[in-house]
N, C-alpha and C. Protein backbone atom coordinates (compact mmCIF):
# COMPACT_ATOMS: atom_id res chain seq x y z
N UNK A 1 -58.13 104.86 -55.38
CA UNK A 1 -56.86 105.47 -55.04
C UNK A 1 -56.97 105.94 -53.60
N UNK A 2 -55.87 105.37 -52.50
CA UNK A 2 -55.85 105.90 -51.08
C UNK A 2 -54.57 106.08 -51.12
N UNK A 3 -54.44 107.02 -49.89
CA UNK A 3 -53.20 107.52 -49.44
C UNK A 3 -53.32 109.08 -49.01
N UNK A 4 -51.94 109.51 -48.37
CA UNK A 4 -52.33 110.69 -48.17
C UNK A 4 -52.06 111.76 -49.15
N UNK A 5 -52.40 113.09 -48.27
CA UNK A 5 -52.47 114.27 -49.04
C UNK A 5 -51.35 114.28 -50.07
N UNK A 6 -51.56 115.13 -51.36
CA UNK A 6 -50.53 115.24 -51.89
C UNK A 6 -49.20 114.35 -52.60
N UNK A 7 -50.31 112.35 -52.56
CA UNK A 7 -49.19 111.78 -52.97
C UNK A 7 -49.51 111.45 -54.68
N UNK A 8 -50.62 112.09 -55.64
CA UNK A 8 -50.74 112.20 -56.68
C UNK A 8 -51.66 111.44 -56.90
N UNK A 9 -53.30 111.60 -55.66
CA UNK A 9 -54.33 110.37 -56.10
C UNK A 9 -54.92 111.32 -57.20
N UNK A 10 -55.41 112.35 -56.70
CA UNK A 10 -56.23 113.13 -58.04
C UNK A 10 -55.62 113.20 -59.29
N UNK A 11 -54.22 113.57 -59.54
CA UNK A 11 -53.43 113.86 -60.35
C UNK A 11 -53.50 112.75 -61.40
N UNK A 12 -53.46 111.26 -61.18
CA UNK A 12 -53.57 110.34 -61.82
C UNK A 12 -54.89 110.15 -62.29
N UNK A 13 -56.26 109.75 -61.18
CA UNK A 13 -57.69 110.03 -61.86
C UNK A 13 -57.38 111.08 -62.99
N UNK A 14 -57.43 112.56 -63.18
CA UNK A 14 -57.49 113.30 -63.89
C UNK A 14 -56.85 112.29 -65.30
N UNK A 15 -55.51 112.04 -64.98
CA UNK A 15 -54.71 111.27 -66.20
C UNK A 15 -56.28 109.81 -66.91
N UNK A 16 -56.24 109.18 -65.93
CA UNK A 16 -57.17 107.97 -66.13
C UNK A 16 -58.55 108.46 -67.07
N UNK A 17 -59.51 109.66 -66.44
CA UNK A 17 -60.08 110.08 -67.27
C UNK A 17 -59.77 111.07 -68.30
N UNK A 18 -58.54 111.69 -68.15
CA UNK A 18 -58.33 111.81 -69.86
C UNK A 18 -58.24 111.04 -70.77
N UNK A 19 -57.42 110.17 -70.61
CA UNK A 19 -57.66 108.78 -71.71
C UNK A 19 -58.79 108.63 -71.83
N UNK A 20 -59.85 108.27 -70.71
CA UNK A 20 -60.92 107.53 -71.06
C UNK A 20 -61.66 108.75 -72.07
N UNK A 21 -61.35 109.94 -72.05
CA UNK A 21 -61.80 110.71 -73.12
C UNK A 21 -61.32 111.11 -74.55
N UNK A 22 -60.14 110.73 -74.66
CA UNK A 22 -59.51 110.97 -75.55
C UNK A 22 -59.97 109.27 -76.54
N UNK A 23 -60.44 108.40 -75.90
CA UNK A 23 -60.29 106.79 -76.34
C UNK A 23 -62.87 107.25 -77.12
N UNK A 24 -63.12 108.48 -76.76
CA UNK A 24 -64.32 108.57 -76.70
C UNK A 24 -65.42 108.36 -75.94
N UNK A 25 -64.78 108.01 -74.45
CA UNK A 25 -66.02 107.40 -73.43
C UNK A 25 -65.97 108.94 -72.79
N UNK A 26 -67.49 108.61 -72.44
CA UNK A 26 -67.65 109.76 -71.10
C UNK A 26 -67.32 109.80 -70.09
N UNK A 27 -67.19 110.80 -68.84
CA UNK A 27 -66.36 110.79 -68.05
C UNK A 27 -67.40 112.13 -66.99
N UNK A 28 -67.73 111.40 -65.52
CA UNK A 28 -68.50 112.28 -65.36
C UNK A 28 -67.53 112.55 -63.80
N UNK A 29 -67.33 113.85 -63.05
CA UNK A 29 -66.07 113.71 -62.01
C UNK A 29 -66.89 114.53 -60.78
N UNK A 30 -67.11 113.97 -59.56
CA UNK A 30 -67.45 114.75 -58.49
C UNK A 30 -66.36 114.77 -57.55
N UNK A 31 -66.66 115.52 -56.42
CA UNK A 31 -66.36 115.49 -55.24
C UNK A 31 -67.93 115.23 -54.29
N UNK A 32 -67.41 114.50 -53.20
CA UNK A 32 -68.34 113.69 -52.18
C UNK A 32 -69.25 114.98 -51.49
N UNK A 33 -69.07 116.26 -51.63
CA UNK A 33 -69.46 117.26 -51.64
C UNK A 33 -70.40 117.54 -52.38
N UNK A 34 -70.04 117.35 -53.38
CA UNK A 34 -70.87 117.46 -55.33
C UNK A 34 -72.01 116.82 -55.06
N UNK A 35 -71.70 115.41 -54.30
CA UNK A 35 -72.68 114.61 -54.77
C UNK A 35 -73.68 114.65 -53.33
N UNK A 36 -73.28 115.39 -51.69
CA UNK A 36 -74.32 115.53 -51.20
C UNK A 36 -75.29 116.66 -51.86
N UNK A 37 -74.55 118.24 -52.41
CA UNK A 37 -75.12 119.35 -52.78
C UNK A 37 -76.36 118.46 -54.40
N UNK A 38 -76.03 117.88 -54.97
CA UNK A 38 -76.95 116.90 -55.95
C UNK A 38 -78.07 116.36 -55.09
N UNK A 39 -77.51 115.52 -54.02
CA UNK A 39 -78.67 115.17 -53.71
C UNK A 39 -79.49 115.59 -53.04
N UNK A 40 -79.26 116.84 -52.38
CA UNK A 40 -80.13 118.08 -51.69
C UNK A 40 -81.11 118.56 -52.47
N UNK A 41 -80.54 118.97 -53.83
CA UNK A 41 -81.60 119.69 -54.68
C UNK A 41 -82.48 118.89 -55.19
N UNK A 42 -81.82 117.61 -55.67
CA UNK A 42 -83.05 116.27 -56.28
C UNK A 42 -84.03 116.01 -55.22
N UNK A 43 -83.47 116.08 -53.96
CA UNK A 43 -84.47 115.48 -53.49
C UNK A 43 -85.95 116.33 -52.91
N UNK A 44 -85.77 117.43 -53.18
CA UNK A 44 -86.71 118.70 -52.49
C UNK A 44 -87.93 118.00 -53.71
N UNK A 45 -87.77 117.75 -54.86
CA UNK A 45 -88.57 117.36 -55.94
C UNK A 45 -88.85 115.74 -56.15
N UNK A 46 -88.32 114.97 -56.15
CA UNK A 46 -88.15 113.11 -55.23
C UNK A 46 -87.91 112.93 -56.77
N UNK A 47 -86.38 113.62 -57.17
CA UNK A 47 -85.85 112.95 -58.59
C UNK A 47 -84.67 112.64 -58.41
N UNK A 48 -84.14 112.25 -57.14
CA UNK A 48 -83.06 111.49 -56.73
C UNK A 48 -82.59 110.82 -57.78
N UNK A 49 -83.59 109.81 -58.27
CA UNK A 49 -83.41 108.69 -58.90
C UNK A 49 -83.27 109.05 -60.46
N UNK A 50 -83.68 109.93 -60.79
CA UNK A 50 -83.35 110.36 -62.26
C UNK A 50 -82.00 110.82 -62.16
N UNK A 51 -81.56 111.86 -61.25
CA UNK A 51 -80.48 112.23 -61.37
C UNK A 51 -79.17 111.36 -61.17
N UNK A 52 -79.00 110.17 -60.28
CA UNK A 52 -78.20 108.97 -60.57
C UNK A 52 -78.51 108.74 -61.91
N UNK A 53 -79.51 108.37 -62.69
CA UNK A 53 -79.64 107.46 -63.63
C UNK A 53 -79.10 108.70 -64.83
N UNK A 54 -78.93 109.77 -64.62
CA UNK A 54 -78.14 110.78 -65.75
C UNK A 54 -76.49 110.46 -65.38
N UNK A 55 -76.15 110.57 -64.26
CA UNK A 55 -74.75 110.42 -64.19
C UNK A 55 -74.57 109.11 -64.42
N UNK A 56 -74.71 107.83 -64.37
CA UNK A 56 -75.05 106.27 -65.19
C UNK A 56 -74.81 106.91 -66.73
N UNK A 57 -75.25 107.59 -67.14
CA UNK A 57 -74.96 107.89 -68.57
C UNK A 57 -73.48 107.85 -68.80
N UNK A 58 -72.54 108.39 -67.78
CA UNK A 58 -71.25 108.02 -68.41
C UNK A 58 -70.38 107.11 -68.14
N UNK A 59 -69.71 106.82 -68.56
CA UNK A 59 -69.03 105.31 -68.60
C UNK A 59 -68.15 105.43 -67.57
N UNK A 60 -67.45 105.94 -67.44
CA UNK A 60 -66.70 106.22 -65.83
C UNK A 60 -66.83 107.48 -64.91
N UNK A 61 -67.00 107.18 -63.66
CA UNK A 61 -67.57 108.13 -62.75
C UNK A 61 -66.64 108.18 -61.92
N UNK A 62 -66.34 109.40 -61.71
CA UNK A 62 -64.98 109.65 -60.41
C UNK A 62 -65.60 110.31 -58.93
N UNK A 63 -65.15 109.92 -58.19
CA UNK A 63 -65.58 110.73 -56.80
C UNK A 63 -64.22 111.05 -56.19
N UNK A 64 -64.18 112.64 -56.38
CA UNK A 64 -62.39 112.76 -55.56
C UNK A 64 -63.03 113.10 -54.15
N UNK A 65 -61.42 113.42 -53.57
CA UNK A 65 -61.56 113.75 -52.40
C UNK A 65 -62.23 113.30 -51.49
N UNK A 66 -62.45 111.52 -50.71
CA UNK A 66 -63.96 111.53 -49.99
C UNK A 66 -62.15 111.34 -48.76
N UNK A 67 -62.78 111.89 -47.53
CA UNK A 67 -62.05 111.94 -46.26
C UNK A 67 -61.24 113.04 -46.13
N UNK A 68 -61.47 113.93 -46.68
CA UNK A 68 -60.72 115.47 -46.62
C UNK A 68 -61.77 116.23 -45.73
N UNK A 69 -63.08 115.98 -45.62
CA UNK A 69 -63.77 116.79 -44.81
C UNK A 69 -65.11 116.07 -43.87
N UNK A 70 -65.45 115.90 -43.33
CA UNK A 70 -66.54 115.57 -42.22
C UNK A 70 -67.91 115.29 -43.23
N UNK A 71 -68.26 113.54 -43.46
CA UNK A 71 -69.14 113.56 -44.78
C UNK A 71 -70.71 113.65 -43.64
N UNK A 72 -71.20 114.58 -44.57
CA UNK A 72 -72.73 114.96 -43.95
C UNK A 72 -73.46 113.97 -44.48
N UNK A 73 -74.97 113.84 -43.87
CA UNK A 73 -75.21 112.39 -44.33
C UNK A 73 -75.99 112.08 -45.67
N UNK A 74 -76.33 113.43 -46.41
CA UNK A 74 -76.88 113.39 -47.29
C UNK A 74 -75.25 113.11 -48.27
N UNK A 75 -74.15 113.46 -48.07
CA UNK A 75 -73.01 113.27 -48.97
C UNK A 75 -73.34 111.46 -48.68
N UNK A 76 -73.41 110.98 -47.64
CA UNK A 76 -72.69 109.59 -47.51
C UNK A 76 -73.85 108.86 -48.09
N UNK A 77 -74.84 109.18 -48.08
CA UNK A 77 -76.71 108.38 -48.80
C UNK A 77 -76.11 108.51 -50.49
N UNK A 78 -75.45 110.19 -50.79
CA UNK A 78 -75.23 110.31 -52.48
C UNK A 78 -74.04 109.55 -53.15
N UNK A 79 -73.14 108.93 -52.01
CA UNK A 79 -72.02 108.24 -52.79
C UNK A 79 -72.67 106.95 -52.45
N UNK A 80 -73.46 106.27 -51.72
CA UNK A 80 -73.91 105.20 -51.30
C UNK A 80 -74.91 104.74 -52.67
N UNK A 81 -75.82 105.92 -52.82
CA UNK A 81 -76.66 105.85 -54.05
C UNK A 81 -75.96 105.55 -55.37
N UNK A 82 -75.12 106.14 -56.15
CA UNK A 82 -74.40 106.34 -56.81
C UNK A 82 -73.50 105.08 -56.89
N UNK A 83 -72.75 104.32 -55.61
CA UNK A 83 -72.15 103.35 -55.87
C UNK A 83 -72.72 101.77 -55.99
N UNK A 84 -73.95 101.81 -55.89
CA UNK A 84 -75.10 101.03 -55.87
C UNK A 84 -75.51 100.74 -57.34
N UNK A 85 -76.16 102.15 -57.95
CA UNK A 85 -76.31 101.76 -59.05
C UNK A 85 -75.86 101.48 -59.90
N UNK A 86 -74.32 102.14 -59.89
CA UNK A 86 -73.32 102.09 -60.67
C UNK A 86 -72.89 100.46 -60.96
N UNK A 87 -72.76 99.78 -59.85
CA UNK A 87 -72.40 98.24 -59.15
C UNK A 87 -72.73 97.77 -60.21
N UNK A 88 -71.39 96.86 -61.01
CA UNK A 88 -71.44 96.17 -61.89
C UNK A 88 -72.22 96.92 -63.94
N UNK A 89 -72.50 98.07 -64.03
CA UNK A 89 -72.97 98.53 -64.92
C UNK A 89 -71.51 99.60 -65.22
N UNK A 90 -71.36 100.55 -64.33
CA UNK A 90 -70.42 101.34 -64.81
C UNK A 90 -68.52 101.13 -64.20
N UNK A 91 -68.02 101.83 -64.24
CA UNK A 91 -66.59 102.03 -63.88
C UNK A 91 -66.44 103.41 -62.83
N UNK A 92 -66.31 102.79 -61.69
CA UNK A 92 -66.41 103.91 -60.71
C UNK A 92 -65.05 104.09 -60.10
N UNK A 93 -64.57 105.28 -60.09
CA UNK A 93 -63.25 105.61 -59.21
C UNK A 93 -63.01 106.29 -58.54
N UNK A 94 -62.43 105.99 -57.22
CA UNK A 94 -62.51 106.81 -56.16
C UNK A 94 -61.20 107.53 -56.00
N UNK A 95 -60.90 108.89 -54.99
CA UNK A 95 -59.69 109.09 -54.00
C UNK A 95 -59.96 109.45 -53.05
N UNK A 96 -59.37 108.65 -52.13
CA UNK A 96 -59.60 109.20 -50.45
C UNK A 96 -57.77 108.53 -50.09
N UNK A 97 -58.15 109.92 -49.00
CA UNK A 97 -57.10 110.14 -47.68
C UNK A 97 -56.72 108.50 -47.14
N UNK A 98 -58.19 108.18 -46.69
CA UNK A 98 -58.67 106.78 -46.37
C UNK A 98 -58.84 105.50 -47.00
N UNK A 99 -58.07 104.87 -46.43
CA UNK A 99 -58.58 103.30 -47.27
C UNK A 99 -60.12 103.28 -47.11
N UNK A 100 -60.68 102.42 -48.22
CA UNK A 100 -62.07 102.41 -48.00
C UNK A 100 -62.59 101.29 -47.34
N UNK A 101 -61.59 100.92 -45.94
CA UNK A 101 -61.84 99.85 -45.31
C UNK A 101 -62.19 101.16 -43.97
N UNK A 102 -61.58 102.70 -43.88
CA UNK A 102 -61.80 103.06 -43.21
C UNK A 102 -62.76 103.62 -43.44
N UNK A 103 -63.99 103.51 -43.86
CA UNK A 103 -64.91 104.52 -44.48
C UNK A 103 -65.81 104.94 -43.58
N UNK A 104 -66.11 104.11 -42.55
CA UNK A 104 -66.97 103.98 -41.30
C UNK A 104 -66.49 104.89 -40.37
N UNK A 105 -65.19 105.83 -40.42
CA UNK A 105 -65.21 106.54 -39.47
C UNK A 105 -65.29 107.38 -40.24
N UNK A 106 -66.13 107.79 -41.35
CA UNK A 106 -66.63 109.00 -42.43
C UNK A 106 -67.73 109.12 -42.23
N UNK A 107 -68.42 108.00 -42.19
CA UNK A 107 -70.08 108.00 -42.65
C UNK A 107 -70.37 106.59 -41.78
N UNK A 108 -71.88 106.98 -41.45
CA UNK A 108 -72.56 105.73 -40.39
C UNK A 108 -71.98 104.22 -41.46
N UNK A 109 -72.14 103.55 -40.30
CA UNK A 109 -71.42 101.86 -40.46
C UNK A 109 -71.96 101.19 -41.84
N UNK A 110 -73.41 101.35 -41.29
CA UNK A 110 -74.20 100.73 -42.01
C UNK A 110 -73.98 100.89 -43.72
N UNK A 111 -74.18 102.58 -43.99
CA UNK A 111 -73.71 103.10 -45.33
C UNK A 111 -72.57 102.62 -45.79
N UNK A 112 -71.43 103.03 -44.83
CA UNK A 112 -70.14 102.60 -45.40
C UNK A 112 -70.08 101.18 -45.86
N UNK A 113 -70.73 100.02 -45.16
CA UNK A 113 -69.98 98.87 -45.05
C UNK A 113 -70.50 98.62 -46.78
N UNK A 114 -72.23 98.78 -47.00
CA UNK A 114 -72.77 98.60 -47.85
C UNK A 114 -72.23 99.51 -49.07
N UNK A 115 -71.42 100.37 -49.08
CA UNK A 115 -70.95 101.26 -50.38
C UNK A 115 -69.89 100.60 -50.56
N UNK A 116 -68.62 100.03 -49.88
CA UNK A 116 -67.40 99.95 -49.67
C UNK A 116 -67.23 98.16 -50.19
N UNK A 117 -68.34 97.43 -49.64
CA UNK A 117 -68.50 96.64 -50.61
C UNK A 117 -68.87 96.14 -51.73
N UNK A 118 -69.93 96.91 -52.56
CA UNK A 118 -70.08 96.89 -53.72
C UNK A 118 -69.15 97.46 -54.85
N UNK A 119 -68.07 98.66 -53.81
CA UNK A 119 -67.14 99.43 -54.43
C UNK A 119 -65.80 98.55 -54.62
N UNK A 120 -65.55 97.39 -53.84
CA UNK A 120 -64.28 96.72 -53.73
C UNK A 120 -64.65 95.53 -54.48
N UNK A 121 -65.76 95.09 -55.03
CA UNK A 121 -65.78 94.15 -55.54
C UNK A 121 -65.47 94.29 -56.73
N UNK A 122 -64.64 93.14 -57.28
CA UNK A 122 -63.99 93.63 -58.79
C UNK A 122 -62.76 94.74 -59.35
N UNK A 123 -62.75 95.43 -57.37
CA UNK A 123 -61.89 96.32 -57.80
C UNK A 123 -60.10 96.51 -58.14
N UNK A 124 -59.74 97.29 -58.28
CA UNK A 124 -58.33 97.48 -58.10
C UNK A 124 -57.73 98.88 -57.34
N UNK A 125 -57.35 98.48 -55.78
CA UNK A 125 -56.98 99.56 -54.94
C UNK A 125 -55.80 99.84 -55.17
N UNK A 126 -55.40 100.55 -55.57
CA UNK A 126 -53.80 101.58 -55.81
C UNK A 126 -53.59 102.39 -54.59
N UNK A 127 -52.27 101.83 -53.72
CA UNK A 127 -52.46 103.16 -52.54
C UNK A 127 -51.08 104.01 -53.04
N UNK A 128 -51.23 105.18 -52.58
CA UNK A 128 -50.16 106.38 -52.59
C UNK A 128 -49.47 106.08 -51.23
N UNK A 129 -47.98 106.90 -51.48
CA UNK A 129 -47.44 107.06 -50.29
C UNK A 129 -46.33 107.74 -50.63
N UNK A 130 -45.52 108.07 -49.21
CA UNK A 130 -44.75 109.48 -49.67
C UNK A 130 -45.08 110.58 -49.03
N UNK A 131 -44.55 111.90 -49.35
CA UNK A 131 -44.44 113.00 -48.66
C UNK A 131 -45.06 113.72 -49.76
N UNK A 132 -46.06 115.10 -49.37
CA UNK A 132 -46.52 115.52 -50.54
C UNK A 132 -45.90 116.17 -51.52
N UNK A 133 -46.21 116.25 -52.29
CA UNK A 133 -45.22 116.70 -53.75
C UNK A 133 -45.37 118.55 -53.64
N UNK A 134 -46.71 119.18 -53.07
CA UNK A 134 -46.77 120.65 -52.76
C UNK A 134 -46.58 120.96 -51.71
N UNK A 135 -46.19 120.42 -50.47
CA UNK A 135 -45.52 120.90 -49.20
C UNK A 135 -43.95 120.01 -50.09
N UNK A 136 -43.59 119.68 -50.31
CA UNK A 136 -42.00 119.17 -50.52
C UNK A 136 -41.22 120.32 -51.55
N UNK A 137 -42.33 120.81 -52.94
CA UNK A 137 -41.91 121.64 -53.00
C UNK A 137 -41.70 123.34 -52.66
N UNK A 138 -43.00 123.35 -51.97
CA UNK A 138 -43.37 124.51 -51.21
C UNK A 138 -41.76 125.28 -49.93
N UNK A 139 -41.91 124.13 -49.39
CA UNK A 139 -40.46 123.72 -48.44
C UNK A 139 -39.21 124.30 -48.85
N UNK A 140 -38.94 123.65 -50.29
CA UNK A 140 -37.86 123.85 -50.87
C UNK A 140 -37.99 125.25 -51.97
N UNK A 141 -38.84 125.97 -51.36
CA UNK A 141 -38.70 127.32 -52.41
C UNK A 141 -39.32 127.06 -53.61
N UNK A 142 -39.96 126.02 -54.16
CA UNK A 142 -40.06 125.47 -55.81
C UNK A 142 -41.67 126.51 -55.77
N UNK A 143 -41.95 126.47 -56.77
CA UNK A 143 -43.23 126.75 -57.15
C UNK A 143 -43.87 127.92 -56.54
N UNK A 144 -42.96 129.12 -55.86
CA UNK A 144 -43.37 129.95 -55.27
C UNK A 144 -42.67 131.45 -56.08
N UNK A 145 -43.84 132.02 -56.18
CA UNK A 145 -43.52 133.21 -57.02
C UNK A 145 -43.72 134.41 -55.44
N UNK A 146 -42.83 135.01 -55.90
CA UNK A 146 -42.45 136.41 -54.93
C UNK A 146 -44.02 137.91 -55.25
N UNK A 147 -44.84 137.68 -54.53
CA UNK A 147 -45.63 138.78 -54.96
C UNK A 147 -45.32 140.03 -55.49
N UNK A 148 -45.01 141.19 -55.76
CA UNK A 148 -44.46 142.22 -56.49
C UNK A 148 -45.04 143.17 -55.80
């Protein structure tokens, strides 16, 4: 899922893995954040590799949010890791700001090109578009309660 802020990429993942939970599969959900702070702590101990192979335990894996913030390089090694092993074994789904053709101005070339293709193969890109749904209603007075 690409597109910008606010055009309902998370909103739908969330939908996608409820089904996939309600149907009995597992459902494991980061942010590109999640998964550098994971691989910080695995790696002080060199169980990197166990800890991918626990999130592999569930049948679909979400990564929200990648291009909302400046990816550090241990984030861009943990979605790189993660979309590697995943490749062809699990069901991986993304949302970014960014097409994941732009991923290279996130994270070094090299990472991106190699995540972005194992991630597009087989895939199905859905882009968003539109104006956001919480500045549109924000704008229009909707959804705003008067403090007291």
């Amino acid at each position: 899922m690409c597109g910008p802020s606010g055009t309902g990429k998370t909103f739908l993942l969330e939908a996608l893995g409820q089904q996939a939970v309600e149907a009995g599969l597992h459902v494991a959900w980061f942010t590109l954040e999640n998964l550098g702070v994971l691989l910080r702590r695995h790696r002080a101990d060199d169980t990197v590799s166990k800890a991918i192979a626990r999130i592999l335990r569930a049948d679909l894996i979400v990564v929200d949010d990648i291009g909302l913030l400046a990816v550090p390089a241990d984030a861009a090694e943990g979605l790189y890791r993660l979309v590697d092993a995943a490749y062809e074994k699990r069901s991986v789904a993304v949302s970014s700001n960014l097409h994941p053709a732009g991923f290279d101005e996130l994270m070094p070339k090299t990472l991106a090109t190699a995540t972005v293709d194992r991630l597009l193969h087989h895939a199905h890109v859905c882009q968003t578009s539109g104006d956001s749904v919480r500045l549109t209603q924000a704008l229009a007075g909707q959804g705003v309660n008067p403090l007291n």
